[in-house]
PDB file of N, CA and C in Angstrom:
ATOM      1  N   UNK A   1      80.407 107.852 112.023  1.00  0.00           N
ATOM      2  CA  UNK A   1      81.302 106.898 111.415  1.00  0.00           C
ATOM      3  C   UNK A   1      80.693 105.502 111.380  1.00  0.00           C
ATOM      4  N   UNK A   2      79.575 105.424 111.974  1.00  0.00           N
ATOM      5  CA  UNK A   2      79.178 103.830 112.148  1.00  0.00           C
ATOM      6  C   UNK A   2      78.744 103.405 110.805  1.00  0.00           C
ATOM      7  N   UNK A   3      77.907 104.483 110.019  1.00  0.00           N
ATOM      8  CA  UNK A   3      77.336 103.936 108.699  1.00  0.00           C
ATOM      9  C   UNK A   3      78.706 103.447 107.572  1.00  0.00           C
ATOM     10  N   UNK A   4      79.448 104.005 107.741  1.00  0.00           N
ATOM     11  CA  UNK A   4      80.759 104.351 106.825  1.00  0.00           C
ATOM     12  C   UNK A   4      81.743 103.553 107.411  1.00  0.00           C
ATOM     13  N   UNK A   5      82.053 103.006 108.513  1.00  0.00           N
ATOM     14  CA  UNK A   5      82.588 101.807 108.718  1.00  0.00           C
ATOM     15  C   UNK A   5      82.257 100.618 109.427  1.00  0.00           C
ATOM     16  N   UNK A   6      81.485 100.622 110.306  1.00  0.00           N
ATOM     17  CA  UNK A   6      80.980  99.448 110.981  1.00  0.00           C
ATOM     18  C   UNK A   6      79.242  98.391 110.180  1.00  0.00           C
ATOM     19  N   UNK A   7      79.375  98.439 108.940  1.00  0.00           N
ATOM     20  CA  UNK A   7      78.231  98.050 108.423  1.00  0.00           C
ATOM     21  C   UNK A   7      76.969  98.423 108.761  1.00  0.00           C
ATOM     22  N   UNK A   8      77.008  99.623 108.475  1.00  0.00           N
ATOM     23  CA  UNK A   8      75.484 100.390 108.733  1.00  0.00           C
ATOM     24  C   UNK A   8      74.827  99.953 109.992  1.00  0.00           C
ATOM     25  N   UNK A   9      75.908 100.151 111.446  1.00  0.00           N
ATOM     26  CA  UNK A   9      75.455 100.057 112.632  1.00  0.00           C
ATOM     27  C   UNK A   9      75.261  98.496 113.374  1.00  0.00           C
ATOM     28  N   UNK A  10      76.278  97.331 112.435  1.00  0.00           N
ATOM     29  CA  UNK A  10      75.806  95.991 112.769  1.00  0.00           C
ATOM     30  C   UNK A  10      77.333  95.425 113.118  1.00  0.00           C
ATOM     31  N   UNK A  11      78.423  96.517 113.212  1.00  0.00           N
ATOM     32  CA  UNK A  11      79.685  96.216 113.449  1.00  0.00           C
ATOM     33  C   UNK A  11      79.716  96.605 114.709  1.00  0.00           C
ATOM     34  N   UNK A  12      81.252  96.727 114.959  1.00  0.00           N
ATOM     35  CA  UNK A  12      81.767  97.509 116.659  1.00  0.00           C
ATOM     36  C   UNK A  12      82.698  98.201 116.677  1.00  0.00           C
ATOM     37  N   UNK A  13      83.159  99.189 117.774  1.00  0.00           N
ATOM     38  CA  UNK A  13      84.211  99.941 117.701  1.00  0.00           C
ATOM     39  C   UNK A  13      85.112  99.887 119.186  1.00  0.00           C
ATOM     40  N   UNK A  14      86.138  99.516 118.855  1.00  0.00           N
ATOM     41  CA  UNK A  14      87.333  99.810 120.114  1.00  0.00           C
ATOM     42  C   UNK A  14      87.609 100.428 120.350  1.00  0.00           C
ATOM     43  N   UNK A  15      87.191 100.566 121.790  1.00  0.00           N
ATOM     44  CA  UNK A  15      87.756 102.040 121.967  1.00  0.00           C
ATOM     45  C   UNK A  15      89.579 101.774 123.066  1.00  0.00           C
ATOM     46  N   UNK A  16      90.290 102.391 122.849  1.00  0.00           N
ATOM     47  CA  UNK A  16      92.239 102.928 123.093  1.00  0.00           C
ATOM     48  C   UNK A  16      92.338 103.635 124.165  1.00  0.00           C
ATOM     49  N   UNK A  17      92.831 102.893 124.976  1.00  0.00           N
ATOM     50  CA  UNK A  17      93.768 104.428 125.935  1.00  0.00           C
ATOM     51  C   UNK A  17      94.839 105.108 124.821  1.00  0.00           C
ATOM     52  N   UNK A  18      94.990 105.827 124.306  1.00  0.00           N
ATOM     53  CA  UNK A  18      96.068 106.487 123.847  1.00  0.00           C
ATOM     54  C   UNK A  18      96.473 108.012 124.385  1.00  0.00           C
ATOM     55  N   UNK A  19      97.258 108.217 125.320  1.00  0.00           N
ATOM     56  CA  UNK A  19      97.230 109.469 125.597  1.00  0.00           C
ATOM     57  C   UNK A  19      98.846 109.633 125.499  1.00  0.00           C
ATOM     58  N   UNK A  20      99.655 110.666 125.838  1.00  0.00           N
ATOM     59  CA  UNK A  20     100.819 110.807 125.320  1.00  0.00           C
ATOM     60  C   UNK A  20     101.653 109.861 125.818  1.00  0.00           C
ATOM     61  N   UNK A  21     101.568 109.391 126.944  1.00  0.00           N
ATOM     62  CA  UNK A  21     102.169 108.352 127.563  1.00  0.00           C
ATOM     63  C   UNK A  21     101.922 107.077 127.165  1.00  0.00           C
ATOM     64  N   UNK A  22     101.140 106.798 126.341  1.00  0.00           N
ATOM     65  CA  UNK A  22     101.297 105.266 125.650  1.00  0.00           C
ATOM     66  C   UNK A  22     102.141 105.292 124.298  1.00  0.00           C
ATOM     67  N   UNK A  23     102.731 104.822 124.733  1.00  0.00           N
ATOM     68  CA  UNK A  23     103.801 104.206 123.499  1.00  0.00           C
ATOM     69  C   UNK A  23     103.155 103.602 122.456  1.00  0.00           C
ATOM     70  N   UNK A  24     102.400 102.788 122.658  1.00  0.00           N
ATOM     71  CA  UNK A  24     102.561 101.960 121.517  1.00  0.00           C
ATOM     72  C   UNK A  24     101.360 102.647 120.522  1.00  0.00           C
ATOM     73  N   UNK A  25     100.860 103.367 120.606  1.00  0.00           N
ATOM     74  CA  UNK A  25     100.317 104.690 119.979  1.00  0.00           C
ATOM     75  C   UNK A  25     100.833 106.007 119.331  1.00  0.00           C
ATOM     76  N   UNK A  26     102.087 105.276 119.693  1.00  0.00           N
ATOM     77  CA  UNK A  26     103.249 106.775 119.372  1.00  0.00           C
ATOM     78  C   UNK A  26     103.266 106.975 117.990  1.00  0.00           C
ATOM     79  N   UNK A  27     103.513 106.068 116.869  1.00  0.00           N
ATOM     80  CA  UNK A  27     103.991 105.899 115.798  1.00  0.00           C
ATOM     81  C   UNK A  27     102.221 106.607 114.925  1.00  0.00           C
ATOM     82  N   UNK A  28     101.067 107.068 115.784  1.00  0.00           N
ATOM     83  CA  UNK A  28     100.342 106.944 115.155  1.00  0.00           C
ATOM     84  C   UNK A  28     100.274 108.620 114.262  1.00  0.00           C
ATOM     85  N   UNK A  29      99.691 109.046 113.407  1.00  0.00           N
ATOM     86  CA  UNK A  29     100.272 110.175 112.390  1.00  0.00           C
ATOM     87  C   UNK A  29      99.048 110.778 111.570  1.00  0.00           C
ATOM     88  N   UNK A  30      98.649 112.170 112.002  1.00  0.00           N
ATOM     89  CA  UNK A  30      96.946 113.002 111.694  1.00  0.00           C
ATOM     90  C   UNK A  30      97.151 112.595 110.166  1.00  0.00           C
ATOM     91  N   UNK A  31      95.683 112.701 109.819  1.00  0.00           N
ATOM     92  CA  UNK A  31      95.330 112.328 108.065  1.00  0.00           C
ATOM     93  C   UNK A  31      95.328 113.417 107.623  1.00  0.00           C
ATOM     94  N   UNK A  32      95.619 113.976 106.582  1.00  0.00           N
ATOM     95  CA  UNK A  32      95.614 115.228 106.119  1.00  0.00           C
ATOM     96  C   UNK A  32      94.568 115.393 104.929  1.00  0.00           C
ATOM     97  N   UNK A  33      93.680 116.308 105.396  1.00  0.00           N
ATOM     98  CA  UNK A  33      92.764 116.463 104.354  1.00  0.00           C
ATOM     99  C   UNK A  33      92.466 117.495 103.084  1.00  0.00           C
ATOM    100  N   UNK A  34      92.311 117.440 101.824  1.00  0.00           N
ATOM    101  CA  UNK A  34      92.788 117.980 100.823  1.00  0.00           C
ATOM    102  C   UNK A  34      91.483 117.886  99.900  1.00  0.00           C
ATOM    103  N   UNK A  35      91.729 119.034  99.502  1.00  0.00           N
ATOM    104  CA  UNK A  35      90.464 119.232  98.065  1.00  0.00           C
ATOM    105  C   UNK A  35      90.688 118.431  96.804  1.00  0.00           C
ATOM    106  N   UNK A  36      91.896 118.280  96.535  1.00  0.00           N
ATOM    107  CA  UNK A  36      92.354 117.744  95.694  1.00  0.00           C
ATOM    108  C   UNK A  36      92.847 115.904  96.056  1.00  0.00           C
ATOM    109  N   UNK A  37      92.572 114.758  95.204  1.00  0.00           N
ATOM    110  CA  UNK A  37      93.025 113.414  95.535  1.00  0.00           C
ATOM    111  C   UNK A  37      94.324 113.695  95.345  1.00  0.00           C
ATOM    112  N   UNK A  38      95.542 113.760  96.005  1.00  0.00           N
ATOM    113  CA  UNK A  38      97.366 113.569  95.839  1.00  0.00           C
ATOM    114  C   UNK A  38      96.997 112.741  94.676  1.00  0.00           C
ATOM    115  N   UNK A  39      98.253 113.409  93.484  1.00  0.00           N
ATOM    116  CA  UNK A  39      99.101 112.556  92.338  1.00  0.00           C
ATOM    117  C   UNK A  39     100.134 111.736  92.888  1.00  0.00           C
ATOM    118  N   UNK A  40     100.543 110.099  92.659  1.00  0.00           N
ATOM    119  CA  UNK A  40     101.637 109.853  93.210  1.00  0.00           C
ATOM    120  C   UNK A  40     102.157 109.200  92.009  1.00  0.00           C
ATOM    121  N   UNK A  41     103.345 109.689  91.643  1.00  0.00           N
ATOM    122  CA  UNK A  41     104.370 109.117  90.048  1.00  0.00           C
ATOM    123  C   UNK A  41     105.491 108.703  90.919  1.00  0.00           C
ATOM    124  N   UNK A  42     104.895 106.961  90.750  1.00  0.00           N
ATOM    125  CA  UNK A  42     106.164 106.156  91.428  1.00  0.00           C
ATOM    126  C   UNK A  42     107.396 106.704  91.118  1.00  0.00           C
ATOM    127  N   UNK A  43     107.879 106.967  89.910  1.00  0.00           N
ATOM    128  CA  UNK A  43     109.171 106.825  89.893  1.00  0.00           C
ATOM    129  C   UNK A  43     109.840 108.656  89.402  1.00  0.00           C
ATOM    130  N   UNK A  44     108.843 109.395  89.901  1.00  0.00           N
ATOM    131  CA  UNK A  44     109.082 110.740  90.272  1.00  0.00           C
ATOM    132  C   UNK A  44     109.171 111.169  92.288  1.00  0.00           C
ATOM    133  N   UNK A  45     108.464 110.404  93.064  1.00  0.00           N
ATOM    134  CA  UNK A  45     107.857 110.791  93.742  1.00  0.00           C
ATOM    135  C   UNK A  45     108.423 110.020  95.059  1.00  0.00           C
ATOM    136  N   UNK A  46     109.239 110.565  96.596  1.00  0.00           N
ATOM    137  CA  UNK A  46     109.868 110.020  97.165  1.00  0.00           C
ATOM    138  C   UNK A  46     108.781 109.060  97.772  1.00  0.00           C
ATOM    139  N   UNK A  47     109.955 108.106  97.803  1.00  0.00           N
ATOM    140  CA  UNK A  47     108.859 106.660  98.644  1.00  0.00           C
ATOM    141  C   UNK A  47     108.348 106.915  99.991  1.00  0.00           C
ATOM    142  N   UNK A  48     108.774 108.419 100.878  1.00  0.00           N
ATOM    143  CA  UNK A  48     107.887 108.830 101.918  1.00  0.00           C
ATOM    144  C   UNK A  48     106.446 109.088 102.055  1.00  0.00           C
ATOM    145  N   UNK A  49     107.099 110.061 100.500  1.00  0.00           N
ATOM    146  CA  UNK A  49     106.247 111.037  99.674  1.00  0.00           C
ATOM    147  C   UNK A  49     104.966 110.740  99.548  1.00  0.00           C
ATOM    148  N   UNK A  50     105.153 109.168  99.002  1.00  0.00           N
ATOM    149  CA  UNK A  50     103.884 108.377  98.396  1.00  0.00           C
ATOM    150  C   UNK A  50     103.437 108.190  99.297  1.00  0.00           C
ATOM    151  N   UNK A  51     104.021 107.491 100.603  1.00  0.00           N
ATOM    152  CA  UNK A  51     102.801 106.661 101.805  1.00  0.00           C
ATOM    153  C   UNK A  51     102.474 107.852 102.270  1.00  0.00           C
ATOM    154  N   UNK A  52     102.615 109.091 102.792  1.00  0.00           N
ATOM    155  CA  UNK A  52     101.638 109.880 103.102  1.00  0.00           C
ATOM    156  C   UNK A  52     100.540 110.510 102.220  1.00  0.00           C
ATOM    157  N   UNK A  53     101.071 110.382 100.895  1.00  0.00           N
ATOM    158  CA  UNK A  53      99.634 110.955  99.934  1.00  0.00           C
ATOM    159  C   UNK A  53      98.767 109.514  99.767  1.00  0.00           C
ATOM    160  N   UNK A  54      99.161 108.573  99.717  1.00  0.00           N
ATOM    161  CA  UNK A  54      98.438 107.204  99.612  1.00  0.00           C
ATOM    162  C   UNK A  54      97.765 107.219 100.895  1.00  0.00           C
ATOM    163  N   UNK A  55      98.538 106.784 102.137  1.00  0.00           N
ATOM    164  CA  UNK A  55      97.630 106.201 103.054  1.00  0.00           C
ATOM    165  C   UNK A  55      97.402 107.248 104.582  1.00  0.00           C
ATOM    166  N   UNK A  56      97.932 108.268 103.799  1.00  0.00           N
ATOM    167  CA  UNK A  56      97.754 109.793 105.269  1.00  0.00           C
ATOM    168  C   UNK A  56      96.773 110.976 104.409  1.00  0.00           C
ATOM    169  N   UNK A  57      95.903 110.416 103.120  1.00  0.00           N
ATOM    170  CA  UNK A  57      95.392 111.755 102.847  1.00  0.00           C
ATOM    171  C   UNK A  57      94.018 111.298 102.280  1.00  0.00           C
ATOM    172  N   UNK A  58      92.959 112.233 102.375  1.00  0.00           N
ATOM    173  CA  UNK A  58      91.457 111.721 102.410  1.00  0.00           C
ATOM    174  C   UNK A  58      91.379 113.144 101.936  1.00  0.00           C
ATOM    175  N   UNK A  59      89.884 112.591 101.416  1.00  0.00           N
ATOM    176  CA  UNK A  59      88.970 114.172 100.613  1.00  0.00           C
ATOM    177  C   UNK A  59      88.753 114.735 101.868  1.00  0.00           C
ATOM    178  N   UNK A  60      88.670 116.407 101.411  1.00  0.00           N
ATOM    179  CA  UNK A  60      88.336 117.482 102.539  1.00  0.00           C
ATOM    180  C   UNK A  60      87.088 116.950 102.941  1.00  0.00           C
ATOM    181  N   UNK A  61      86.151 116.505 102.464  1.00  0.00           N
ATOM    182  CA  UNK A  61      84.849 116.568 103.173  1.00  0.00           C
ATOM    183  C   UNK A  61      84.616 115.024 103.800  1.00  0.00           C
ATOM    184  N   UNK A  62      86.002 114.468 104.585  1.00  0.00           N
ATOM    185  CA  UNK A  62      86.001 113.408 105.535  1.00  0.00           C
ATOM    186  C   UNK A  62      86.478 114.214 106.881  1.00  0.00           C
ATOM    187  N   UNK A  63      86.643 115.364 106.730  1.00  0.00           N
ATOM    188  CA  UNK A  63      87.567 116.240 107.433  1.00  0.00           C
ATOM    189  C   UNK A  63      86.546 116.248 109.174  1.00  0.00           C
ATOM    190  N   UNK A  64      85.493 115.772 109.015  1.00  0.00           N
ATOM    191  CA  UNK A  64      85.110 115.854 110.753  1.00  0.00           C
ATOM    192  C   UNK A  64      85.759 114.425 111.260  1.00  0.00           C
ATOM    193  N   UNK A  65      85.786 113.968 110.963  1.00  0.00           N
ATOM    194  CA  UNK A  65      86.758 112.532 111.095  1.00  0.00           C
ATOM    195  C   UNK A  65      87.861 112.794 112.596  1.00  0.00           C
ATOM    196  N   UNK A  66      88.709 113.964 111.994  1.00  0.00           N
ATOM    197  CA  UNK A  66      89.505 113.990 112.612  1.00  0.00           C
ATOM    198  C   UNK A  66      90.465 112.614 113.148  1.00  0.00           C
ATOM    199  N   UNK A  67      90.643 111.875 111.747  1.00  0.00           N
ATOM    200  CA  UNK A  67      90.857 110.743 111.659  1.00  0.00           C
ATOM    201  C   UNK A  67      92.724 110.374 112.073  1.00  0.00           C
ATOM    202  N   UNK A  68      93.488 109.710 112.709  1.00  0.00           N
ATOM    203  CA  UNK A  68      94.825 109.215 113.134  1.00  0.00           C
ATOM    204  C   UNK A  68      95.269 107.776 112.516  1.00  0.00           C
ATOM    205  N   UNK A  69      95.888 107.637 111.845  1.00  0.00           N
ATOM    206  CA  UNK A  69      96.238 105.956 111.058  1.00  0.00           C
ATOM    207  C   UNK A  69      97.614 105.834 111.328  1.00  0.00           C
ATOM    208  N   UNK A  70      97.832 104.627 111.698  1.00  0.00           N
ATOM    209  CA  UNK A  70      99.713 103.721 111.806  1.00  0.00           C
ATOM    210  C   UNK A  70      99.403 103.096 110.849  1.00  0.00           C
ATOM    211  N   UNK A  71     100.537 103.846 109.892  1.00  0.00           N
ATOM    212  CA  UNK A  71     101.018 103.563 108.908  1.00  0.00           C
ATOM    213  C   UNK A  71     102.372 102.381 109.442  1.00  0.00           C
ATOM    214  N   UNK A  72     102.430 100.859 108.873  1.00  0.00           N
ATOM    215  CA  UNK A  72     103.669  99.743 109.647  1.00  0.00           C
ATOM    216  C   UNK A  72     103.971  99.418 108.155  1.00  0.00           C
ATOM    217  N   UNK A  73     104.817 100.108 107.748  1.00  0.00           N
ATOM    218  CA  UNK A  73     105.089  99.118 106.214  1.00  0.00           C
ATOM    219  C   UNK A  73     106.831  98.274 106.914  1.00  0.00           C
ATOM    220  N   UNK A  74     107.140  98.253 107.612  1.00  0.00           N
ATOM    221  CA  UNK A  74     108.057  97.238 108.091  1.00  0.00           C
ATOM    222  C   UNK A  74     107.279  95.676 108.524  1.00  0.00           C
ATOM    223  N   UNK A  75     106.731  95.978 109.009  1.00  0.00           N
ATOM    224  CA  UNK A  75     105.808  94.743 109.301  1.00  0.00           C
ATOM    225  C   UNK A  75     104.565  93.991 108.169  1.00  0.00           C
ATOM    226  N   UNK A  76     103.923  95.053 107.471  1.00  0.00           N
ATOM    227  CA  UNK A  76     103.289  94.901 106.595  1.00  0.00           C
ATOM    228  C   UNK A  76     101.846  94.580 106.870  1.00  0.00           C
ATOM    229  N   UNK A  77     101.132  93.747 106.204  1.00  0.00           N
ATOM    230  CA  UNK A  77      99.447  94.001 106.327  1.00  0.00           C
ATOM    231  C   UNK A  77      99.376  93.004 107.330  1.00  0.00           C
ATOM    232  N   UNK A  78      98.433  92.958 108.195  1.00  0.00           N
ATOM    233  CA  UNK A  78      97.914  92.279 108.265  1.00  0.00           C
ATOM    234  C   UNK A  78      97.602  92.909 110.200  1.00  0.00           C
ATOM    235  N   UNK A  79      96.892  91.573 111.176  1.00  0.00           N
ATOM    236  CA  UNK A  79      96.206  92.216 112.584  1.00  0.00           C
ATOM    237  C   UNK A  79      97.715  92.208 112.899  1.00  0.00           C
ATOM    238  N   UNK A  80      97.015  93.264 114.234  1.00  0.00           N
ATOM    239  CA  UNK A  80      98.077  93.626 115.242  1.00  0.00           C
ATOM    240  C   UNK A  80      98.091  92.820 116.907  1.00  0.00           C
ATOM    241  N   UNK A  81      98.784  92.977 117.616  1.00  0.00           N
ATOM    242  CA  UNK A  81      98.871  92.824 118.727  1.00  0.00           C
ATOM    243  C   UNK A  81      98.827  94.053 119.545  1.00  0.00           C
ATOM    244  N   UNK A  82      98.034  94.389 120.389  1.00  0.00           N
ATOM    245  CA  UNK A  82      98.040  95.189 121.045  1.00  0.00           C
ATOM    246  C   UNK A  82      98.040  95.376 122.717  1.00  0.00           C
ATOM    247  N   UNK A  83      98.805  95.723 123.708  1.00  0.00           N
ATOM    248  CA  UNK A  83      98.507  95.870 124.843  1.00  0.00           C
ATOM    249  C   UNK A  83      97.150  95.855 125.442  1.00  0.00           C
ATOM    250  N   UNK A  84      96.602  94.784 126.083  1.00  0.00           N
ATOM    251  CA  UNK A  84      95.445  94.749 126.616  1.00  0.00           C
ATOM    252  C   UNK A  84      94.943  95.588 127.475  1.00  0.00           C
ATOM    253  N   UNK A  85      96.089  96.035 128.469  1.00  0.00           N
ATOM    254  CA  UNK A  85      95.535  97.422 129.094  1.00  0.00           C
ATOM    255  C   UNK A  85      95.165  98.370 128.382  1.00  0.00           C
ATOM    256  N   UNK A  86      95.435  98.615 127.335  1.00  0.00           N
ATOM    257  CA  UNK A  86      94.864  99.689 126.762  1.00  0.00           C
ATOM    258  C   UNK A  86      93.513  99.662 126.221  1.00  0.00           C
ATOM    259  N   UNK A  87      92.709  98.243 126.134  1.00  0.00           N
ATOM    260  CA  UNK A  87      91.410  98.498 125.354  1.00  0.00           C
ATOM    261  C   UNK A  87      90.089  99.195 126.906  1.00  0.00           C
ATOM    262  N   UNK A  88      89.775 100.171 126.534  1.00  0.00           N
ATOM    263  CA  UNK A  88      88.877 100.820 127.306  1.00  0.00           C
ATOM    264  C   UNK A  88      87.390 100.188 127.391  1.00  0.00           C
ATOM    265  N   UNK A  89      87.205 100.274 126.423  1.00  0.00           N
ATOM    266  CA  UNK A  89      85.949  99.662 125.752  1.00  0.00           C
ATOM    267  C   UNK A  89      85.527  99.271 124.791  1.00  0.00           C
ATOM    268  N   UNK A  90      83.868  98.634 124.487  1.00  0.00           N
ATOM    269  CA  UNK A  90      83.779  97.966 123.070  1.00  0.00           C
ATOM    270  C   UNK A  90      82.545  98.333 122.898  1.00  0.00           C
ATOM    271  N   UNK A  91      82.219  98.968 122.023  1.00  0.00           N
ATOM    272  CA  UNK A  91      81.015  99.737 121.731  1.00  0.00           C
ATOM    273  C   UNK A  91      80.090  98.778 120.525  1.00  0.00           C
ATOM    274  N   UNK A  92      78.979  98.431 120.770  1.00  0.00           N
ATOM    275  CA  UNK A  92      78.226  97.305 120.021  1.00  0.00           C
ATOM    276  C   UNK A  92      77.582  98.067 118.931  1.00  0.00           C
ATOM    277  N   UNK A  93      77.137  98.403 117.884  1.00  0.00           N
ATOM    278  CA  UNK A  93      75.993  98.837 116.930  1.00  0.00           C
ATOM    279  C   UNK A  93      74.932  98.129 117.145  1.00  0.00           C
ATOM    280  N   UNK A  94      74.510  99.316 117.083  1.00  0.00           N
ATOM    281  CA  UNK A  94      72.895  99.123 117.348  1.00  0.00           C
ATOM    282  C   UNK A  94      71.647  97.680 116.191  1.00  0.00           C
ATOM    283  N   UNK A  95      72.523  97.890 115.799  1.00  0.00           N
ATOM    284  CA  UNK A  95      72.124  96.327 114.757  1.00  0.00           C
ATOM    285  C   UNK A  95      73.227  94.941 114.229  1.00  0.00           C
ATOM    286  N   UNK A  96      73.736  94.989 115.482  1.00  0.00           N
ATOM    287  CA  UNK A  96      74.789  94.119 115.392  1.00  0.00           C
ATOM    288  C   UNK A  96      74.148  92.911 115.931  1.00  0.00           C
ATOM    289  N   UNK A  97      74.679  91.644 115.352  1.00  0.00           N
ATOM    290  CA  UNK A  97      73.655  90.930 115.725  1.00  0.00           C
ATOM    291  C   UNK A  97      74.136  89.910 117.072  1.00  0.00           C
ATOM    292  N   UNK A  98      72.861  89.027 118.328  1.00  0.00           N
ATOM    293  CA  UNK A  98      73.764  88.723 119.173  1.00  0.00           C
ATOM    294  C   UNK A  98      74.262  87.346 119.207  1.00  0.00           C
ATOM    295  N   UNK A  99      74.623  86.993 118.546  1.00  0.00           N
ATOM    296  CA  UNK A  99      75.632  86.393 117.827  1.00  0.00           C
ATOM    297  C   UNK A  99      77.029  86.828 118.449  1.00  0.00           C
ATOM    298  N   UNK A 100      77.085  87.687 117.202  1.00  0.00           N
ATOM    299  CA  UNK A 100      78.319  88.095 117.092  1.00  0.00           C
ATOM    300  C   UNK A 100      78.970  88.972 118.254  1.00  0.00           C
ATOM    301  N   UNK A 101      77.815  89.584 119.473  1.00  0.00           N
ATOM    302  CA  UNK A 101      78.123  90.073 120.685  1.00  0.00           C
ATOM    303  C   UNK A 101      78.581  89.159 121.404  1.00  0.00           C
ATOM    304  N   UNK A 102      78.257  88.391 121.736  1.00  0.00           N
ATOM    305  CA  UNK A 102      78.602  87.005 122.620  1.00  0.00           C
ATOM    306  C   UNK A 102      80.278  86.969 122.124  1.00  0.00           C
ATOM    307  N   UNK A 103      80.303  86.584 120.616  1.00  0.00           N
ATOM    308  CA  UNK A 103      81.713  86.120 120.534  1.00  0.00           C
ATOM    309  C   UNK A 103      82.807  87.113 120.892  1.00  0.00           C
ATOM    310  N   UNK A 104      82.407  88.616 120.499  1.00  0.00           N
ATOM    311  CA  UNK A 104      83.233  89.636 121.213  1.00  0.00           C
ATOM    312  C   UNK A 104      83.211  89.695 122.891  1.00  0.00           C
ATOM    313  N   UNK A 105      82.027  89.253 123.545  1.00  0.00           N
ATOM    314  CA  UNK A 105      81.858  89.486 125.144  1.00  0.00           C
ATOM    315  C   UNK A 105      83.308  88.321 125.882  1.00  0.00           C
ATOM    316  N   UNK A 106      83.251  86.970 124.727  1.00  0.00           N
ATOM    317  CA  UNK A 106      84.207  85.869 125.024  1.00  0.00           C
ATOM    318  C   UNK A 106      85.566  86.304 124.955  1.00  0.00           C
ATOM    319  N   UNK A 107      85.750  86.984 123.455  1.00  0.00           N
ATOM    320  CA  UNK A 107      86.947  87.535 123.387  1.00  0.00           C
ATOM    321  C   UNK A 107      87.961  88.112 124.272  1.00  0.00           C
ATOM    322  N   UNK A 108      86.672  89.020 124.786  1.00  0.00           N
ATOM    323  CA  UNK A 108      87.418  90.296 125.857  1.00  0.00           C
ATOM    324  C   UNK A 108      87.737  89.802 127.213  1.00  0.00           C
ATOM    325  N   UNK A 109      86.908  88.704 127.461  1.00  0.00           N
ATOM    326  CA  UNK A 109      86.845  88.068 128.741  1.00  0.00           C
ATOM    327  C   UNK A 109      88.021  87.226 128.573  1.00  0.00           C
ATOM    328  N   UNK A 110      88.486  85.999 127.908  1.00  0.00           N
ATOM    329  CA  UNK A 110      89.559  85.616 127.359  1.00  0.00           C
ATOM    330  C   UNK A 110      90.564  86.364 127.766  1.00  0.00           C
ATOM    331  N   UNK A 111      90.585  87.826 126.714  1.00  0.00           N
ATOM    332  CA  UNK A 111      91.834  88.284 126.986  1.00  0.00           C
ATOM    333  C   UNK A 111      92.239  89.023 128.631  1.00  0.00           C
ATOM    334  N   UNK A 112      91.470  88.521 129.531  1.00  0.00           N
ATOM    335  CA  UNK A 112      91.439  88.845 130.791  1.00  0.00           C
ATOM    336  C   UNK A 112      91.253  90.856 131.333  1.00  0.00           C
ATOM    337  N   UNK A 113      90.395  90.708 129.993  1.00  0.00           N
ATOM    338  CA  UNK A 113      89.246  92.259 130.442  1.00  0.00           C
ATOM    339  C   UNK A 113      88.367  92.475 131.158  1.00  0.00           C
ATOM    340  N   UNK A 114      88.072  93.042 131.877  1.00  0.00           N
ATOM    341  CA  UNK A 114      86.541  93.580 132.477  1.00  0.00           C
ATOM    342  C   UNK A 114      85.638  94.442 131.596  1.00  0.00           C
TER     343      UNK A 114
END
């Protein structure tokens, strides 16, 4: 996944406690993967209907992914807040530059992480 989301190994990844006992992980919902891209006809098609073929469904051949997305359309776009106990770790790419490590090392320290 690093080439395909973290800028060809120069991004980072967070890593979650999420295990059944965290809540605030609860709302989160498997991607469903399909041979076919979902049709969605707004005004055929229930407004559930749509956010899971829109933002819960990916081509079959993303399928090692084994990918989980929170879907918040009450709240809408934008960052989250998240329980600090829960960040485990922060995984650097291997061409990330150190720069931009430092400002994540501050971050985490800030938010009173080890």
């Amino acid at each position: 996944m690093w080439s395909h989301y973290a800028a060809d190994h120069s991004g980072y990844c967070l890593e979650f406690e999420a295990t059944d006992n965290t809540q605030f992980f609860s709302a989160a919902q498997q991607v469903k993967y399909a041979t076919k891209f979902p049709v969605v006809d707004i005004f055929t098609t229930p407004t559930e209907e749509q956010l899971d073929r829109i933002f819960l469904t990916k081509f079959q051949g993303w399928s090692y992914e084994r990918e989980w997305r929170i879907v918040d359309i009450k709240s809408g776009p934008g960052p989250r807040e998240y329980p600090r106990e829960l960040l485990r770790s922060v995984i650097f790419g291997l061409k990330m530059p150190e720069a931009e490590r430092e400002m994540i090392r501050a971050w985490v320290k800030k938010r009173g992480i080890q």
